[in-house]
PDB file of N, CA and C in Angstrom:
ATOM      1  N   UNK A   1       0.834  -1.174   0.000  1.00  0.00           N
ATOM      2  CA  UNK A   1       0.000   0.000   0.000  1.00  0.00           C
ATOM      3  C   UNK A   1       0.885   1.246   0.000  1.00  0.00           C
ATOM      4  N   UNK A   2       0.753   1.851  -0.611  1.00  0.00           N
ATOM      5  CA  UNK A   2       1.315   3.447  -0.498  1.00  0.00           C
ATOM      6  C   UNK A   2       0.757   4.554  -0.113  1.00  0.00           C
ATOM      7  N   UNK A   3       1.371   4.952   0.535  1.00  0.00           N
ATOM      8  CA  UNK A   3       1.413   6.145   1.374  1.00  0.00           C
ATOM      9  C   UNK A   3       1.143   7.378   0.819  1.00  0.00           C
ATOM     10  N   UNK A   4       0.356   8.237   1.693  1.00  0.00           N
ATOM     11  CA  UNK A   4       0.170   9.700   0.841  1.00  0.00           C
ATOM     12  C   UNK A   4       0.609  10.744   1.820  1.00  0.00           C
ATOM     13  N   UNK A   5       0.971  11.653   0.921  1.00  0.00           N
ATOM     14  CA  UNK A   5       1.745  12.757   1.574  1.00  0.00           C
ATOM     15  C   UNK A   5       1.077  13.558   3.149  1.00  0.00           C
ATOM     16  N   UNK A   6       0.022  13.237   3.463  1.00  0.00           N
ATOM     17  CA  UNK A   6      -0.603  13.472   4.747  1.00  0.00           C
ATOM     18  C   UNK A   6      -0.454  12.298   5.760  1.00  0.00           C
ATOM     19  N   UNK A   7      -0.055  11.495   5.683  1.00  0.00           N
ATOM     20  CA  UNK A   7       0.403  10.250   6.309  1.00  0.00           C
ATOM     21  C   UNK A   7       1.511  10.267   6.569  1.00  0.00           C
ATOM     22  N   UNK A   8       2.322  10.301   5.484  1.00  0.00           N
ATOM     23  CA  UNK A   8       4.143  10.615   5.669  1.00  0.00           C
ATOM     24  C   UNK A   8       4.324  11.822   6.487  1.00  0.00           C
ATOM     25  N   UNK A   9       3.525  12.943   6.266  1.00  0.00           N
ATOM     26  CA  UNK A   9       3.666  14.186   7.570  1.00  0.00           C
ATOM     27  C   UNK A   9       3.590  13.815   8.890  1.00  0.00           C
ATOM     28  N   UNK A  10       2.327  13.349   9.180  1.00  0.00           N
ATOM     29  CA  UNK A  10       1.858  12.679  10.333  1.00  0.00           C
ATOM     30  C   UNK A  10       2.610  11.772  11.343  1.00  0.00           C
ATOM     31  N   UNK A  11       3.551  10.730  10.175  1.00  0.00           N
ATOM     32  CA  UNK A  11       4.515   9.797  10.537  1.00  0.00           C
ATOM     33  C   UNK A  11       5.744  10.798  11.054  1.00  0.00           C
ATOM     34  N   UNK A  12       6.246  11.617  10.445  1.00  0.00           N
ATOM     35  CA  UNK A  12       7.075  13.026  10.407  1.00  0.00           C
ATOM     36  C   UNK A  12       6.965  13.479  11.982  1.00  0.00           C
ATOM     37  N   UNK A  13       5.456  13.465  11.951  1.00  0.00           N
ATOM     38  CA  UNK A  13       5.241  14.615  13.123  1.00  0.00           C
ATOM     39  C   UNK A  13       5.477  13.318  15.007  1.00  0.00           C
ATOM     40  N   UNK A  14       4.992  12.138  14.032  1.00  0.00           N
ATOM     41  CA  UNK A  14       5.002  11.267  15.180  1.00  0.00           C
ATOM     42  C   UNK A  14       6.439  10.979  15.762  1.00  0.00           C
ATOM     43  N   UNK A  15       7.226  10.924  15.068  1.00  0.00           N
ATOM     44  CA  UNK A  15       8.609  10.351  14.853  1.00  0.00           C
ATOM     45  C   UNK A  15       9.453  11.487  15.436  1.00  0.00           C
ATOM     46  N   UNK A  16       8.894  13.302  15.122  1.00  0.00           N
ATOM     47  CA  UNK A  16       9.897  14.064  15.723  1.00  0.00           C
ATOM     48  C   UNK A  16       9.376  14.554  17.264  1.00  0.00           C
ATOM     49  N   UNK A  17       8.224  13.876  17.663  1.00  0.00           N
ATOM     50  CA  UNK A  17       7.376  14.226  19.411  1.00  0.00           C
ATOM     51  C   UNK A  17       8.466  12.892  20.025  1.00  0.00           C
ATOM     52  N   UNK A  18       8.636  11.509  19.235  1.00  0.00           N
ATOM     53  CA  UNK A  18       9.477  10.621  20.366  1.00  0.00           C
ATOM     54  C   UNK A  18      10.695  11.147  20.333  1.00  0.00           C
ATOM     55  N   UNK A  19      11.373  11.864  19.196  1.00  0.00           N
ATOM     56  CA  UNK A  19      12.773  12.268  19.339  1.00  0.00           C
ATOM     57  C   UNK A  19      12.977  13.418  20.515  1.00  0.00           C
ATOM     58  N   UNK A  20      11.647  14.306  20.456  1.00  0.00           N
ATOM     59  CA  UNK A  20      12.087  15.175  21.567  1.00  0.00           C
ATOM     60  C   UNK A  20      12.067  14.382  22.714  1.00  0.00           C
ATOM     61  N   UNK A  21      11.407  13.809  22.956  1.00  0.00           N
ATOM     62  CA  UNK A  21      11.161  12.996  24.478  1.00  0.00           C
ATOM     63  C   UNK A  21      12.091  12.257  24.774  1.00  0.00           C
ATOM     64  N   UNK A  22      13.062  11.596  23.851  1.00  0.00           N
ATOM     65  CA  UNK A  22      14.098  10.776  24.082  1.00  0.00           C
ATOM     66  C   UNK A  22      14.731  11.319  24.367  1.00  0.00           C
ATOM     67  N   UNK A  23      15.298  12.733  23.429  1.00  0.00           N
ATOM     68  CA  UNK A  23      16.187  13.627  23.879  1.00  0.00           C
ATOM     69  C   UNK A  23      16.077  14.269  25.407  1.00  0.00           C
ATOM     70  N   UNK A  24      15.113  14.913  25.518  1.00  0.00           N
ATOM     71  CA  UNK A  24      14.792  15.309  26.958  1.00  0.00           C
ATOM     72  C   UNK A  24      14.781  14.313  28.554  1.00  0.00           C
ATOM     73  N   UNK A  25      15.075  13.106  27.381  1.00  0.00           N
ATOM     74  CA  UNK A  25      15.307  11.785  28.989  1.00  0.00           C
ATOM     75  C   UNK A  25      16.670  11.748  28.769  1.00  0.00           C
ATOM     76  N   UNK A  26      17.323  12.100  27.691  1.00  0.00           N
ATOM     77  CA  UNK A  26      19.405  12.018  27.608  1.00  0.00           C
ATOM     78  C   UNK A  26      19.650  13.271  28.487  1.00  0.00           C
ATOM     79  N   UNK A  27      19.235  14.235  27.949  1.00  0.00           N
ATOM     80  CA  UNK A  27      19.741  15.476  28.287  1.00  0.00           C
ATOM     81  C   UNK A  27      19.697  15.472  30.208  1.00  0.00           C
ATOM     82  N   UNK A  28      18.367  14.865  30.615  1.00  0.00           N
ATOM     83  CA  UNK A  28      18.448  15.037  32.016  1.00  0.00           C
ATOM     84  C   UNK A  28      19.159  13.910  32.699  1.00  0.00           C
ATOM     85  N   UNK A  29      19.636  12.820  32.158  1.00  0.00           N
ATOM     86  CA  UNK A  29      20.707  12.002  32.040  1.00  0.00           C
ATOM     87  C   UNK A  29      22.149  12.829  32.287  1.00  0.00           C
ATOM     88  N   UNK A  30      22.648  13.575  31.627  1.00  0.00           N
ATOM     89  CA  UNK A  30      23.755  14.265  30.867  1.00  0.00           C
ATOM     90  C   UNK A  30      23.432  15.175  31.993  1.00  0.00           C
ATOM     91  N   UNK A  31      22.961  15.818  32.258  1.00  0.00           N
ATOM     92  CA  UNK A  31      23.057  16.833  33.333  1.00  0.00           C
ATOM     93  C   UNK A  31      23.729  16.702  34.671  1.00  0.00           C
ATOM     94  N   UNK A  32      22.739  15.138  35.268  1.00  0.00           N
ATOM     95  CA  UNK A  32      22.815  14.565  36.255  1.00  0.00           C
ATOM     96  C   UNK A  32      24.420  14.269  36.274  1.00  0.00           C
ATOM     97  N   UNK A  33      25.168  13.735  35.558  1.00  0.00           N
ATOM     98  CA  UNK A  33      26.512  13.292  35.454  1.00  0.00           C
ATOM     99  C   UNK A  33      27.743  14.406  35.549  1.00  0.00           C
ATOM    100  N   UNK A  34      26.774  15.653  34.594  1.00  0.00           N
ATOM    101  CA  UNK A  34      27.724  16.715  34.615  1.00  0.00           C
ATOM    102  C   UNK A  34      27.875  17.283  36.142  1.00  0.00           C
ATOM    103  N   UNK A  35      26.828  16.946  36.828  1.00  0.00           N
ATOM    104  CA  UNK A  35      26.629  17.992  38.560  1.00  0.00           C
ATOM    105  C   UNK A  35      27.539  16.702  39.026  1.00  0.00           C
ATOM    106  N   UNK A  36      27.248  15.604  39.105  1.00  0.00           N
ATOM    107  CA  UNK A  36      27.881  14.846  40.422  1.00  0.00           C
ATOM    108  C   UNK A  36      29.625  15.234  39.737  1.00  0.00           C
ATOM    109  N   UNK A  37      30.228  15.525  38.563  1.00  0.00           N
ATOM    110  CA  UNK A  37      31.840  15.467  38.307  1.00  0.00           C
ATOM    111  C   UNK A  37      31.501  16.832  38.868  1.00  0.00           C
ATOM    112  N   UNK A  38      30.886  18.128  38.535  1.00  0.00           N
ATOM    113  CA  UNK A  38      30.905  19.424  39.451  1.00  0.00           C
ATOM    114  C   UNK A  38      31.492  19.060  41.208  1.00  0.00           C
ATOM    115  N   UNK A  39      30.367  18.443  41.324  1.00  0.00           N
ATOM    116  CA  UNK A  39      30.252  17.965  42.838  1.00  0.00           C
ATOM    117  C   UNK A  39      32.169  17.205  43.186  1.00  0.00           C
ATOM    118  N   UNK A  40      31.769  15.987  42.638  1.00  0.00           N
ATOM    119  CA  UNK A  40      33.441  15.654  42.871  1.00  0.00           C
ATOM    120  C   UNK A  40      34.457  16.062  42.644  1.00  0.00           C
ATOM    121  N   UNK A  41      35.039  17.152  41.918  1.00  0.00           N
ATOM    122  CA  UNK A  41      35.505  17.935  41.608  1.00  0.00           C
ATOM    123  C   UNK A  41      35.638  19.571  42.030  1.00  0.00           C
ATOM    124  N   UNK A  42      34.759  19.590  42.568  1.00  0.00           N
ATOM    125  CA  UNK A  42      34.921  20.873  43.417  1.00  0.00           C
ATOM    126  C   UNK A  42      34.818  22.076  42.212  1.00  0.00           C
ATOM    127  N   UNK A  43      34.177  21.989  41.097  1.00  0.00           N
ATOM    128  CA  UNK A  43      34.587  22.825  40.180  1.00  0.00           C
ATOM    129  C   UNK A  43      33.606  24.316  40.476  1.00  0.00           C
ATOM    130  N   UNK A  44      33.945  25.211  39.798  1.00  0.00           N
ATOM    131  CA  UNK A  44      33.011  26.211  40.053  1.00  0.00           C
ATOM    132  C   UNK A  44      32.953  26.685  38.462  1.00  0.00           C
ATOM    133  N   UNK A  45      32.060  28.172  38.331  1.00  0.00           N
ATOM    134  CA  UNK A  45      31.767  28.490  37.396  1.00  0.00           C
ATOM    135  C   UNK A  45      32.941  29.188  36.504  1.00  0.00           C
ATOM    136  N   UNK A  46      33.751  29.819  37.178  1.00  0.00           N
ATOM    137  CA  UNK A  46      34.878  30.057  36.530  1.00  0.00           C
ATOM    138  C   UNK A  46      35.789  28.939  35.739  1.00  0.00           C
ATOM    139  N   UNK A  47      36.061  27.453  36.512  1.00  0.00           N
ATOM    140  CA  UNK A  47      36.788  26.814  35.954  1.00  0.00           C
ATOM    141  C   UNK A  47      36.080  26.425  34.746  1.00  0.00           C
ATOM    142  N   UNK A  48      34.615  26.094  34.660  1.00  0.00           N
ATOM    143  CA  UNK A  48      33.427  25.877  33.526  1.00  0.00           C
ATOM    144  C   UNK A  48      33.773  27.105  32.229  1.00  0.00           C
ATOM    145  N   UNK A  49      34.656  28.036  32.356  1.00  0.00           N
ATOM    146  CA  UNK A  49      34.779  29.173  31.251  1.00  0.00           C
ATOM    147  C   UNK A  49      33.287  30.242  31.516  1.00  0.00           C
ATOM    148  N   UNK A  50      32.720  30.135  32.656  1.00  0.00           N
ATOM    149  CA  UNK A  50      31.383  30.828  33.215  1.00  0.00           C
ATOM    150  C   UNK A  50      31.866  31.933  33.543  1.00  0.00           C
ATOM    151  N   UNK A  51      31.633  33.313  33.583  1.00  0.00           N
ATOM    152  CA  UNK A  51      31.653  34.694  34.357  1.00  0.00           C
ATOM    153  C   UNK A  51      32.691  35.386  34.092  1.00  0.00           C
ATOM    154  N   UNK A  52      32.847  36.356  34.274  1.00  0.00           N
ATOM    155  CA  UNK A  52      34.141  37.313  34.042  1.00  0.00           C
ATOM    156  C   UNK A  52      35.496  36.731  33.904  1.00  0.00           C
ATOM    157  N   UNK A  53      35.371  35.973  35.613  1.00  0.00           N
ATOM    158  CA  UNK A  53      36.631  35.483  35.334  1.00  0.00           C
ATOM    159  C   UNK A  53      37.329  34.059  35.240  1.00  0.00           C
ATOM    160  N   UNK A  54      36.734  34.148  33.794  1.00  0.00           N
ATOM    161  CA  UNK A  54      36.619  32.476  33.406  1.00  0.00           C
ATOM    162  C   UNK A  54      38.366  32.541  33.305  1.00  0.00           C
ATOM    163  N   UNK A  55      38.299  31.126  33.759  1.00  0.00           N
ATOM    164  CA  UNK A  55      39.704  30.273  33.825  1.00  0.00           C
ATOM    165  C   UNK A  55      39.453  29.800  32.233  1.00  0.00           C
ATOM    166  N   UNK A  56      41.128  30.207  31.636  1.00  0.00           N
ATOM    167  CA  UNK A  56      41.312  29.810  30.239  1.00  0.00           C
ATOM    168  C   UNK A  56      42.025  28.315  30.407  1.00  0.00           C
ATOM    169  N   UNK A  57      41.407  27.294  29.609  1.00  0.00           N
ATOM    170  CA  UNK A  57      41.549  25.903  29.882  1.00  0.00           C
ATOM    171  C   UNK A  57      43.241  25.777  29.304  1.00  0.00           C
ATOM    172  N   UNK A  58      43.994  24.868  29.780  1.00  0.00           N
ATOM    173  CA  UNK A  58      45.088  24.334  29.589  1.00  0.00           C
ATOM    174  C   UNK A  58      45.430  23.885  28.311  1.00  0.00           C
ATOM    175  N   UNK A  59      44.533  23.527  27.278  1.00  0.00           N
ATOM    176  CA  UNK A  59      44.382  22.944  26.160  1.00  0.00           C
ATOM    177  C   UNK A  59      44.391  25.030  25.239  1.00  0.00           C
ATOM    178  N   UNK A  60      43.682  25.520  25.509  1.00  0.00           N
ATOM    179  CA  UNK A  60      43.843  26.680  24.298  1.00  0.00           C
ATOM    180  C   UNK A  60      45.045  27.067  24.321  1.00  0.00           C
ATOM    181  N   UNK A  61      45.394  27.427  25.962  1.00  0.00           N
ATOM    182  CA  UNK A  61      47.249  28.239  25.762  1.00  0.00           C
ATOM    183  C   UNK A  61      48.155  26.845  24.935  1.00  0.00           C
ATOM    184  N   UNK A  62      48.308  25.358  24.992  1.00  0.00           N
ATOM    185  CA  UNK A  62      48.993  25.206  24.287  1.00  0.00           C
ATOM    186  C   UNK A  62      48.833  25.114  23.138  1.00  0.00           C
ATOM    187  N   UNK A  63      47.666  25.620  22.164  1.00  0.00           N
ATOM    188  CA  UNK A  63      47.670  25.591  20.529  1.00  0.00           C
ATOM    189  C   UNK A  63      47.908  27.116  20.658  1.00  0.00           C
ATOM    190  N   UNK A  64      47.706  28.177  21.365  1.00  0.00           N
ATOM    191  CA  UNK A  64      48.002  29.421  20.698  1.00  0.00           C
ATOM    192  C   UNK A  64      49.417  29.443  21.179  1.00  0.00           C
ATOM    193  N   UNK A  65      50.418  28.433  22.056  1.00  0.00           N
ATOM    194  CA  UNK A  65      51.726  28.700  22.008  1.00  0.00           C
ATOM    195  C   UNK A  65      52.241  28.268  20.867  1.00  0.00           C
ATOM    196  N   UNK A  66      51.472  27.185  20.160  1.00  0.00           N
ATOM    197  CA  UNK A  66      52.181  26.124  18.840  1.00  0.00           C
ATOM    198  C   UNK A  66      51.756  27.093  17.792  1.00  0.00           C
ATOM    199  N   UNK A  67      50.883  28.301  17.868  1.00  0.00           N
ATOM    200  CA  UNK A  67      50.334  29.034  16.696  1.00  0.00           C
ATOM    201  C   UNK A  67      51.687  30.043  16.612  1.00  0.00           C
ATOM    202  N   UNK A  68      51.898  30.578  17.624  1.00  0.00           N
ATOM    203  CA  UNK A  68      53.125  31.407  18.160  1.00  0.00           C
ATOM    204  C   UNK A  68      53.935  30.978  17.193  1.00  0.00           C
ATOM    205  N   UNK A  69      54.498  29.662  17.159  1.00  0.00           N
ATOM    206  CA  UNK A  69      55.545  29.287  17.311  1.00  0.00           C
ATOM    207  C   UNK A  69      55.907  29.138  15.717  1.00  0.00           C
ATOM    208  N   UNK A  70      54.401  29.049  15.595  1.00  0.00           N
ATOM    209  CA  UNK A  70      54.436  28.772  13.588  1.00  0.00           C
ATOM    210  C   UNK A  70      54.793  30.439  13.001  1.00  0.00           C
ATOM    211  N   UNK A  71      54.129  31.018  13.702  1.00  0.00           N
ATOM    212  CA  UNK A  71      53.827  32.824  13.369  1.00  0.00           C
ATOM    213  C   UNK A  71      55.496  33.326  12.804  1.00  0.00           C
ATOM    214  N   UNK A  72      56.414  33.080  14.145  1.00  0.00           N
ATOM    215  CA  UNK A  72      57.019  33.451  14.035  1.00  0.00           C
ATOM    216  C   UNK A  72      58.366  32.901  13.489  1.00  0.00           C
ATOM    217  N   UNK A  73      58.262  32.047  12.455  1.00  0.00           N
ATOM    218  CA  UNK A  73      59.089  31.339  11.567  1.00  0.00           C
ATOM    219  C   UNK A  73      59.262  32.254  10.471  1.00  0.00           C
ATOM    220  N   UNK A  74      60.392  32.548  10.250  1.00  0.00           N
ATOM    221  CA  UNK A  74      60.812  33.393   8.778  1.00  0.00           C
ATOM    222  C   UNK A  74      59.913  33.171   7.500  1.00  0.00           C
ATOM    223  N   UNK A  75      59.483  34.368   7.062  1.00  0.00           N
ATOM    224  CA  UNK A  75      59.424  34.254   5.436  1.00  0.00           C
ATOM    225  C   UNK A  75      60.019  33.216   4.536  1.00  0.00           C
ATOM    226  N   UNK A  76      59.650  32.741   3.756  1.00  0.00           N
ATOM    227  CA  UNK A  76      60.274  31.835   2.759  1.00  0.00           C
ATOM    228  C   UNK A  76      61.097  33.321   1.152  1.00  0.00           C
ATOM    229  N   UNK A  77      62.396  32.882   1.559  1.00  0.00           N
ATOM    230  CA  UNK A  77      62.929  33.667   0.647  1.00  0.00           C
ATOM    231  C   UNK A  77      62.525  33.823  -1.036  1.00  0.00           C
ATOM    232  N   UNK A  78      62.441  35.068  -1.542  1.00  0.00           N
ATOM    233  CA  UNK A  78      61.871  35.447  -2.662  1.00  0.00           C
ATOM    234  C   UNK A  78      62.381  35.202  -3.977  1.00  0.00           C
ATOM    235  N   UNK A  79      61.678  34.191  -4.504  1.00  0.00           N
ATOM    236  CA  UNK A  79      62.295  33.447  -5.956  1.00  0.00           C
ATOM    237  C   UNK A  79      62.064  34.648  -7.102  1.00  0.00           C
ATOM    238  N   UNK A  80      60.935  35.371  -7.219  1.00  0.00           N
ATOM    239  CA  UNK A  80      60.305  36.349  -8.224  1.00  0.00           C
ATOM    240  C   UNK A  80      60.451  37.414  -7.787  1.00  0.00           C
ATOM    241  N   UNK A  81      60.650  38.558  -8.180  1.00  0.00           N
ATOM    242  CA  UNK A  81      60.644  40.012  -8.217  1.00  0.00           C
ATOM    243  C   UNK A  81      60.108  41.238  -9.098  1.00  0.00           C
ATOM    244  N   UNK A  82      59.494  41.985  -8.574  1.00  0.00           N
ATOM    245  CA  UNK A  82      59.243  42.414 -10.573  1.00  0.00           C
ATOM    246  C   UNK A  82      59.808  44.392 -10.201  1.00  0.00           C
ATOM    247  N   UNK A  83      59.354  44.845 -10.813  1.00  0.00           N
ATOM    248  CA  UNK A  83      60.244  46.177 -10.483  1.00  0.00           C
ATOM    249  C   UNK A  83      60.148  47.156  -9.344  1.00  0.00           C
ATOM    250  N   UNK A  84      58.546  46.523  -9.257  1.00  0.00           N
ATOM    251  CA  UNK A  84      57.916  47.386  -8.182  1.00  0.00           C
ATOM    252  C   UNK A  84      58.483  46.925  -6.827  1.00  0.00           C
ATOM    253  N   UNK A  85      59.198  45.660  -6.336  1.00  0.00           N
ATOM    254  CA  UNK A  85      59.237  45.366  -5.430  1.00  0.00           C
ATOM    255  C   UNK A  85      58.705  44.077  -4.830  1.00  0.00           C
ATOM    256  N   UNK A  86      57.543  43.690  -5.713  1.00  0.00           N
ATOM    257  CA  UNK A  86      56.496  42.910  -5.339  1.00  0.00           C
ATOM    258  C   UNK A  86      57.588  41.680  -5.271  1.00  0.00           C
ATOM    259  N   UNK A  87      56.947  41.050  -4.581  1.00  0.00           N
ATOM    260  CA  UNK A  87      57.570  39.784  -4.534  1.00  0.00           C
ATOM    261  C   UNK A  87      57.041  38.388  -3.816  1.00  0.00           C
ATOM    262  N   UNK A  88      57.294  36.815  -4.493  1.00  0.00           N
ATOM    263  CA  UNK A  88      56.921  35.944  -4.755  1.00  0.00           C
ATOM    264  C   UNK A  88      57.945  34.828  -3.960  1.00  0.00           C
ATOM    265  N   UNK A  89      57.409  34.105  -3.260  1.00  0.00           N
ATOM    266  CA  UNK A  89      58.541  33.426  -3.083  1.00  0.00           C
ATOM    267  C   UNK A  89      58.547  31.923  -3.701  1.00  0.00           C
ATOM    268  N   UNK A  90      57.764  31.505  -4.911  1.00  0.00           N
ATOM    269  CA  UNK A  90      57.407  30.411  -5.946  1.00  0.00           C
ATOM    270  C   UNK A  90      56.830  29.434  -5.634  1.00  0.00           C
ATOM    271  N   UNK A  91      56.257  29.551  -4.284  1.00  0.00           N
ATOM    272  CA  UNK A  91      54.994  28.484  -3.645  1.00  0.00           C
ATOM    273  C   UNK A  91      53.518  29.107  -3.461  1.00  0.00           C
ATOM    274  N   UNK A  92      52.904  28.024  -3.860  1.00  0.00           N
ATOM    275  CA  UNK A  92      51.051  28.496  -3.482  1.00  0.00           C
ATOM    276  C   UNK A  92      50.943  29.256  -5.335  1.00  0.00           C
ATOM    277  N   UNK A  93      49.512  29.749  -4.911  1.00  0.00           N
ATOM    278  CA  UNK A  93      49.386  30.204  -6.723  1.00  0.00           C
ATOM    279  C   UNK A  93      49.921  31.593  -6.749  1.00  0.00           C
ATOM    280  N   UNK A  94      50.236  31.817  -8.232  1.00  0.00           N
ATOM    281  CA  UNK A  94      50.962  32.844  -8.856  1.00  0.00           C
ATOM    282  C   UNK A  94      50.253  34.100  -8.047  1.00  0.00           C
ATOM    283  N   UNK A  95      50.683  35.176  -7.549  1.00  0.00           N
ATOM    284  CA  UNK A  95      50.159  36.161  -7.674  1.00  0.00           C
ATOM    285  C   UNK A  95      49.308  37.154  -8.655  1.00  0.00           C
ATOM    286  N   UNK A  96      48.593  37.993  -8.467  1.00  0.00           N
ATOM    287  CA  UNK A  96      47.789  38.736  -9.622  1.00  0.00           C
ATOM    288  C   UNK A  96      48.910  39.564 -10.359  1.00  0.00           C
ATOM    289  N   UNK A  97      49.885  40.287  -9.339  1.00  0.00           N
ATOM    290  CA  UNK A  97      50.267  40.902 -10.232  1.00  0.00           C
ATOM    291  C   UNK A  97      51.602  40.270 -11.356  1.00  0.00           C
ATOM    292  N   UNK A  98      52.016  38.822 -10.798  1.00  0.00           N
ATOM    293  CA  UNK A  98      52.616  37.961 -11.895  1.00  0.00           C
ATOM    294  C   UNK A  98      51.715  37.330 -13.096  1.00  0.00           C
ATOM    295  N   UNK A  99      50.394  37.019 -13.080  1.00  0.00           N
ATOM    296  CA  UNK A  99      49.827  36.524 -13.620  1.00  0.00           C
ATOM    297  C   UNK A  99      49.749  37.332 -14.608  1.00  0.00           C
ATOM    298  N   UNK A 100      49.330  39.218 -13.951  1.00  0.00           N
ATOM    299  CA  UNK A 100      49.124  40.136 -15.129  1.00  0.00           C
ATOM    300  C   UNK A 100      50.109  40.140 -15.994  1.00  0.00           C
ATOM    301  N   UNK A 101      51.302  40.044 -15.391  1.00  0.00           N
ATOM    302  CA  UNK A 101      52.558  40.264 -16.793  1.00  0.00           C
ATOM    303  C   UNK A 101      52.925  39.624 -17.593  1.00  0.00           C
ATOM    304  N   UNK A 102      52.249  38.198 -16.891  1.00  0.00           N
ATOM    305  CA  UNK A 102      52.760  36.799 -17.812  1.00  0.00           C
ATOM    306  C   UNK A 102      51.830  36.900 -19.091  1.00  0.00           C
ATOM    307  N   UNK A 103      50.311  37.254 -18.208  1.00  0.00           N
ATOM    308  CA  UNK A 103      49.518  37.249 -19.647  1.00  0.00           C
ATOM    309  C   UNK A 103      50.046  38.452 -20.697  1.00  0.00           C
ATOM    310  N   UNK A 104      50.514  39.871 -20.299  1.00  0.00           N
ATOM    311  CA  UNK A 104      50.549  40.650 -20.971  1.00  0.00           C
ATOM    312  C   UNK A 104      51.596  40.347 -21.920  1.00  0.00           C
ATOM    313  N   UNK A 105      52.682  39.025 -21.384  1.00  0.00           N
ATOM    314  CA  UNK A 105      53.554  38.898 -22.666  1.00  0.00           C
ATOM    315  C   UNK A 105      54.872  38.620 -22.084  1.00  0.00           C
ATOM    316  N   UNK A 106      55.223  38.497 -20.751  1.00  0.00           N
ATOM    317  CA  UNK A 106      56.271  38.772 -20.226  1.00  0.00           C
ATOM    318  C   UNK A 106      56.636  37.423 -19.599  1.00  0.00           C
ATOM    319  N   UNK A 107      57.760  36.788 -19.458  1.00  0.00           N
ATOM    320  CA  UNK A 107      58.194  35.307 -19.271  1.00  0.00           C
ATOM    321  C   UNK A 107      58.664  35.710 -17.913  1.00  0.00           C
ATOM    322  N   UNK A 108      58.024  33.999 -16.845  1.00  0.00           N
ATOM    323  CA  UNK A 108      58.755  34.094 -15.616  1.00  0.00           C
ATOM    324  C   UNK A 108      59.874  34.017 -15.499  1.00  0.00           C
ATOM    325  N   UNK A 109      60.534  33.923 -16.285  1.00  0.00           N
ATOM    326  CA  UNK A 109      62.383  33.942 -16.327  1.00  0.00           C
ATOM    327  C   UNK A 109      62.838  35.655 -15.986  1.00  0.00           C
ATOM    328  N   UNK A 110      62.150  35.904 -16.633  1.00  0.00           N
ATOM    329  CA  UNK A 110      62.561  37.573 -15.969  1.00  0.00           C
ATOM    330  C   UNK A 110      62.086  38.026 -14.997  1.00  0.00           C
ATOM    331  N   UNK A 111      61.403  37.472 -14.050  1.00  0.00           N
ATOM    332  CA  UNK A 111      61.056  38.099 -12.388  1.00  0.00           C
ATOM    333  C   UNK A 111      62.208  36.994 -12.185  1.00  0.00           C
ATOM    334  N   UNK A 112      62.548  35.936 -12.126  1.00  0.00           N
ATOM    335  CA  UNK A 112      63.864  35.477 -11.117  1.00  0.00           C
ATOM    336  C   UNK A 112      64.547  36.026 -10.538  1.00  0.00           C
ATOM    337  N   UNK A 113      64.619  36.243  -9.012  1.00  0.00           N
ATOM    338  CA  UNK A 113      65.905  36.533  -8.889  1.00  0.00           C
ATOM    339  C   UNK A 113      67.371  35.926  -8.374  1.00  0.00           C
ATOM    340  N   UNK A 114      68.359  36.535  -8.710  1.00  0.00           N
ATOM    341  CA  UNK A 114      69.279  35.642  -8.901  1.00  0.00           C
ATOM    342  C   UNK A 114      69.925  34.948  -9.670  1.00  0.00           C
TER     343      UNK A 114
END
């Protein structure tokens, strides 16, 4: 037998009332677990990242020290040059303003430098 589009809604509507209800028996599940590690833990709202003076977790300072650490690694030295200054160091895609000269007629052999 097949189904008609007021049936399949219906089924729709039946199917997303048990999902909330299931959800709403996890969630107060999930709560319960989160208070008793509060509880054993002694945690407060600050250590939670809660209120002014949220405690910054141990895990962000070490990726923004490893971000640091990338930041401040030298430039990759400049393979292309063109008169203005601009400059390329021959990784990732061409720049616009190499692309413009190449199309206008001009060979990457002459931005080289060196």
């Amino acid at each position: 037998m097949t189904k008609t589009y007021l049936q399949v809604i219906k089924q729709i509507e039946g199917l997303q009332a048990e999902a909330d209800r299931l959800r709403r028996k996890e969630v107060k599940g999930v709560i319960a677990r989160i208070r008793d590690a509060i509880d054993h833990y002694q945690l407060t709202a600050a250590d939670l990242g809660f209120g002014a003076a949220a405690a910054k977790p141990a895990v962000a300072r070490k990726v923004r020290k490893a971000g640091a650490a990338k930041a401040a690694a030298p430039a990759p030295a400049a393979k292309y040059r063109d008169e203005t200054g601009r400059v390329w160091g021959g990784r990732g895609p061409r720049p616009k303003w190499l692309r413009e000269a190449i199309t206008a007629g001009r060979k990457l052999e002459e931005f080289k430098v060196g």
